[in-house]
Each structure stands twice: as structure tokens, then as C-alpha cells.
Protein backbone atom coordinates (compact mmCIF):
# COMPACT_ATOMS: atom_id res chain seq x y z
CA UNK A 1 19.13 -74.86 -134.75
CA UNK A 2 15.25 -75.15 -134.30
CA UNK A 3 14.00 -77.98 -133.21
CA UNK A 4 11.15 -79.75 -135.27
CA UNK A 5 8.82 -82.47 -134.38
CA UNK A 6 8.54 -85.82 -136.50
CA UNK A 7 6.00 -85.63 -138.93
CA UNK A 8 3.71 -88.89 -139.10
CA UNK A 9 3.38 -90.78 -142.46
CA UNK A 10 0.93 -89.37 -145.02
CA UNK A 11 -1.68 -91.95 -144.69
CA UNK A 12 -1.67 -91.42 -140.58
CA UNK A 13 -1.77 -86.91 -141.16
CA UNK A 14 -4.96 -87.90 -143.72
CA UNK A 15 -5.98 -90.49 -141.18
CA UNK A 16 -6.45 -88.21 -138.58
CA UNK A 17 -7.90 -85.38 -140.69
CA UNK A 18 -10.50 -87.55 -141.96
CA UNK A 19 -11.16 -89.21 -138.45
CA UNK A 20 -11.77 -85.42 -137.09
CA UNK A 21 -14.32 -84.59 -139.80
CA UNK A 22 -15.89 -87.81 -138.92
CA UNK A 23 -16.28 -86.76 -135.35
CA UNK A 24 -17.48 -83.18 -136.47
CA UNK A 25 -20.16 -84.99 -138.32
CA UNK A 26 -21.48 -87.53 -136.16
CA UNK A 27 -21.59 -84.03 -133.25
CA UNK A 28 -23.60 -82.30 -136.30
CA UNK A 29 -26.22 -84.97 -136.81
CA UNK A 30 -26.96 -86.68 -134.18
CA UNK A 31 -29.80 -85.07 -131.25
CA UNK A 32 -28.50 -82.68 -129.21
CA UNK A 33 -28.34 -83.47 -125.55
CA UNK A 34 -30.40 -81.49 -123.40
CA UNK A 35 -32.46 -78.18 -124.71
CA UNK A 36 -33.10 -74.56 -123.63
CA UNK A 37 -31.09 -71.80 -124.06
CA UNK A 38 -27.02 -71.33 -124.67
CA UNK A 39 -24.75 -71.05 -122.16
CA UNK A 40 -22.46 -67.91 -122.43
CA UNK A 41 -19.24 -68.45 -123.90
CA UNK A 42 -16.09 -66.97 -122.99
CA UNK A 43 -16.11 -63.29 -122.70
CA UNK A 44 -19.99 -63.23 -123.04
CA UNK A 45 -20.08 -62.49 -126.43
CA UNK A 46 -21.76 -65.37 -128.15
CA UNK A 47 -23.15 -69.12 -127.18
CA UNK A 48 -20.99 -71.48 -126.24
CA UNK A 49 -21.91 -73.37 -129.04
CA UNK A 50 -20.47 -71.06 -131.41
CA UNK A 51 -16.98 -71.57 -129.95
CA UNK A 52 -17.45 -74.94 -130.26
CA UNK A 53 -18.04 -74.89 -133.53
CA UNK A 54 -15.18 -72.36 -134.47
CA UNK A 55 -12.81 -75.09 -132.43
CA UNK A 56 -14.53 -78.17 -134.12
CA UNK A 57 -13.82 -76.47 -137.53
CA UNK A 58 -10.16 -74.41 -136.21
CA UNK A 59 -8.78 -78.21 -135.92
CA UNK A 60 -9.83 -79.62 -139.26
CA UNK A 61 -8.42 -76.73 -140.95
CA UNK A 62 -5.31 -77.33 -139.04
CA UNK A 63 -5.44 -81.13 -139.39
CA UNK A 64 -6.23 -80.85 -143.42
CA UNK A 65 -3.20 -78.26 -143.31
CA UNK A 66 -1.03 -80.87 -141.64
CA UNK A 67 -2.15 -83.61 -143.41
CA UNK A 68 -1.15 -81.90 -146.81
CA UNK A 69 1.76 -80.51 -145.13
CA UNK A 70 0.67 -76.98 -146.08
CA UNK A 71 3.14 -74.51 -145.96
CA UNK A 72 2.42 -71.39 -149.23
CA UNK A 73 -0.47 -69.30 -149.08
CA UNK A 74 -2.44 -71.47 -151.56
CA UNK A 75 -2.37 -74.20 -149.83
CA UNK A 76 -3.29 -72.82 -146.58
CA UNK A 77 -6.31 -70.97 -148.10
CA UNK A 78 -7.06 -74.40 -149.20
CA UNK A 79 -7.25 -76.01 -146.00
CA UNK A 80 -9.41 -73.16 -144.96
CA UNK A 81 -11.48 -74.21 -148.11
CA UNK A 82 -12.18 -77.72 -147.54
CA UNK A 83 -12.66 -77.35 -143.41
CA UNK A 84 -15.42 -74.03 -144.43
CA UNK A 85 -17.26 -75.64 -147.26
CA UNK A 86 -17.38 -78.60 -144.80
CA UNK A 87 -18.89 -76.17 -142.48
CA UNK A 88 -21.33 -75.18 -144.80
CA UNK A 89 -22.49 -78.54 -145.86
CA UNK A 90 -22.60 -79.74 -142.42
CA UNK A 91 -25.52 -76.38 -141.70
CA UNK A 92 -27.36 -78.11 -145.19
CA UNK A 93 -27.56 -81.56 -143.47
CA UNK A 94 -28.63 -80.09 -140.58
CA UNK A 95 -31.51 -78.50 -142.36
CA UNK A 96 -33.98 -81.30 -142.77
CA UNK A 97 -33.43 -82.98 -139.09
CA UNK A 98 -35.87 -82.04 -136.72
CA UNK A 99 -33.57 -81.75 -134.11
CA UNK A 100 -31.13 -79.64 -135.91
CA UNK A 101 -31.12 -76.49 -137.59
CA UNK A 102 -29.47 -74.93 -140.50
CA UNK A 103 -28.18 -71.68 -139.50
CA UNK A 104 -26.02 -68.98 -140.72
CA UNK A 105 -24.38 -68.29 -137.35
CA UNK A 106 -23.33 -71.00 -137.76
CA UNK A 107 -21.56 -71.47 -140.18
CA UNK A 108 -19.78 -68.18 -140.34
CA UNK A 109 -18.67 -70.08 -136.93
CA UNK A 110 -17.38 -72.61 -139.02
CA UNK A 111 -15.68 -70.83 -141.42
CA UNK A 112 -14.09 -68.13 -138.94
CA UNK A 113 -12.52 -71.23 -137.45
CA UNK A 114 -11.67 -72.52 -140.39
CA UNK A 115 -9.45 -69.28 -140.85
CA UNK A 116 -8.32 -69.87 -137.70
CA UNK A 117 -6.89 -73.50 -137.53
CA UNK A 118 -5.61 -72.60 -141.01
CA UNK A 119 -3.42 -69.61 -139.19
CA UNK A 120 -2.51 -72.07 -136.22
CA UNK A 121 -1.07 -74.20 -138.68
CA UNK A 122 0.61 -71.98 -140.29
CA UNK A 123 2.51 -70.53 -136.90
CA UNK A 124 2.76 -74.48 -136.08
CA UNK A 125 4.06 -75.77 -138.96
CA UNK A 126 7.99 -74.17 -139.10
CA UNK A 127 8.11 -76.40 -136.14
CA UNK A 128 7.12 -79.77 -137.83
CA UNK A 129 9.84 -81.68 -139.74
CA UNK A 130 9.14 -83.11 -143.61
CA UNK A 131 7.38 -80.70 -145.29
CA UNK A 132 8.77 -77.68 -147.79
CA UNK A 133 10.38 -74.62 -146.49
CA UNK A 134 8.72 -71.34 -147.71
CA UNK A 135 11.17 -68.87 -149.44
CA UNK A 136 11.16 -65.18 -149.48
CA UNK A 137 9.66 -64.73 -152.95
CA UNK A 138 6.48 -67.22 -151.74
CA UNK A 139 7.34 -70.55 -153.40
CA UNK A 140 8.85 -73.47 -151.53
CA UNK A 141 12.34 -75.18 -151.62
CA UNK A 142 10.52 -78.97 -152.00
């Protein structure tokens, strides 16, 4: 038998979904600490800023996915939705601040972690109790 975790009440999964995006935006608007150029990231690839933003926007996928207890295909897709348009309108605030700017990097950051958390949850969420279990044929046994 697997074991599953408990699964907090609705309001407390929406709680914390909302209280992430909350965080994301506050990080998004408010003056960036320091300036110059972008530390590496891992692997060397891109700025660490752009794997910050893929994690920022990887865990409100997941939380949203968790929070609606997401478990089919549509639903997961959208979780991935609401955390990349999120993403997107985050890059439009950005645009008018004089601190900020409104880039395109970015937000295909945002939305590539958006994909991301949405797949975590989906590996994850077999192994939290309460919600639906998927069938074979793609519906759920709720």
C-alpha cells in the first residue's frame, strides 16, 4: 500500500498558493538589490536570475496544482495557465518601473517553470491523499 501524505483543507492549499504569488509579486516590483551584471547560474547557461524565476513560477504552478488538487491533464495544463499568464503579467508591470524591465527572457522563464512545477505536481501528487485518482481512459474516479 502507498503511503500518502494528508492533504490540508481547501482554504489552507488556496492559502498558500495565493500567499506564493504574493511573494512572487512583491520580488517583481519592488528595486532590485544591488546592480551590474548576472551571476552565472548553474551549468553556465543562463543568469541566475532566470532560474530564479523558473523556480519562483515552478512552485506556483505546483502550489495552484495542489491547491485545486489537480490530477487530469486539463487541469494540470491549467495550473500551468494561471502560474504563466501570471508570469506574463508580472513582465507588463514591470514595464513602466524604472527599476524593472519587461523582458521576454523572462517570461519564457516564467512560463518554462510554469511547465515545470505543473510536471512536479503531477509526479507529487499520487503521493498526496484527498484528491481523485486518474483512470486509464484519462478521467478521474472522484
Amino acid at each position: 500500500m502507498r503511503r500518502t501524505l494528508p492533504t490540508l483543507p481547501r482554504s489552507a492549499r488556496y492559502g498558500l498558493a495565493a500567499a506564493w504569488a504574493g511573494a512572487v509579486l512583491v520580488a517583481s516590483l519592488v528595486d532590485p538589490p544591488g546592480a551590474g551584471p548576472t551571476p552565472p547560474g548553474p551549468f553556465g547557461l543562463v543568469g541566475l536570475d532566470k532560474w530564479l524565476h523558473l523556480a519562483a513560477y515552478a512552485g506556483l504552478a505546483a502550489l495552484v496544482g495542489y491547491a485545486a488538487l489537480a490530477r487530469d491533464a486539463r487541469a494540470l495544463a491549467l495550473a500551468a495557465a494561471v502560474a504563466g499568464v501570471y508570469g506574463v503579467g508580472m513582465e507588463l508591470l514591470q514595464w513602466p518601473l524604472a527599476a524593472r524591465s519587461a523582458d521576454p527572457v523572462d517570461a519564457t522563464a516564467n512560463a518554462t517553470g510554469a511547465l515545470v512545477g505543473a510536471a512536479a505536481w503531477r509526479v507529487a501528487s499520487p503521493f498526496v491523499a484527498g484528491g481523485p485518482t486518474p483512470r486509464a481512459d484519462g478521467g478521474d474516479d472522484s
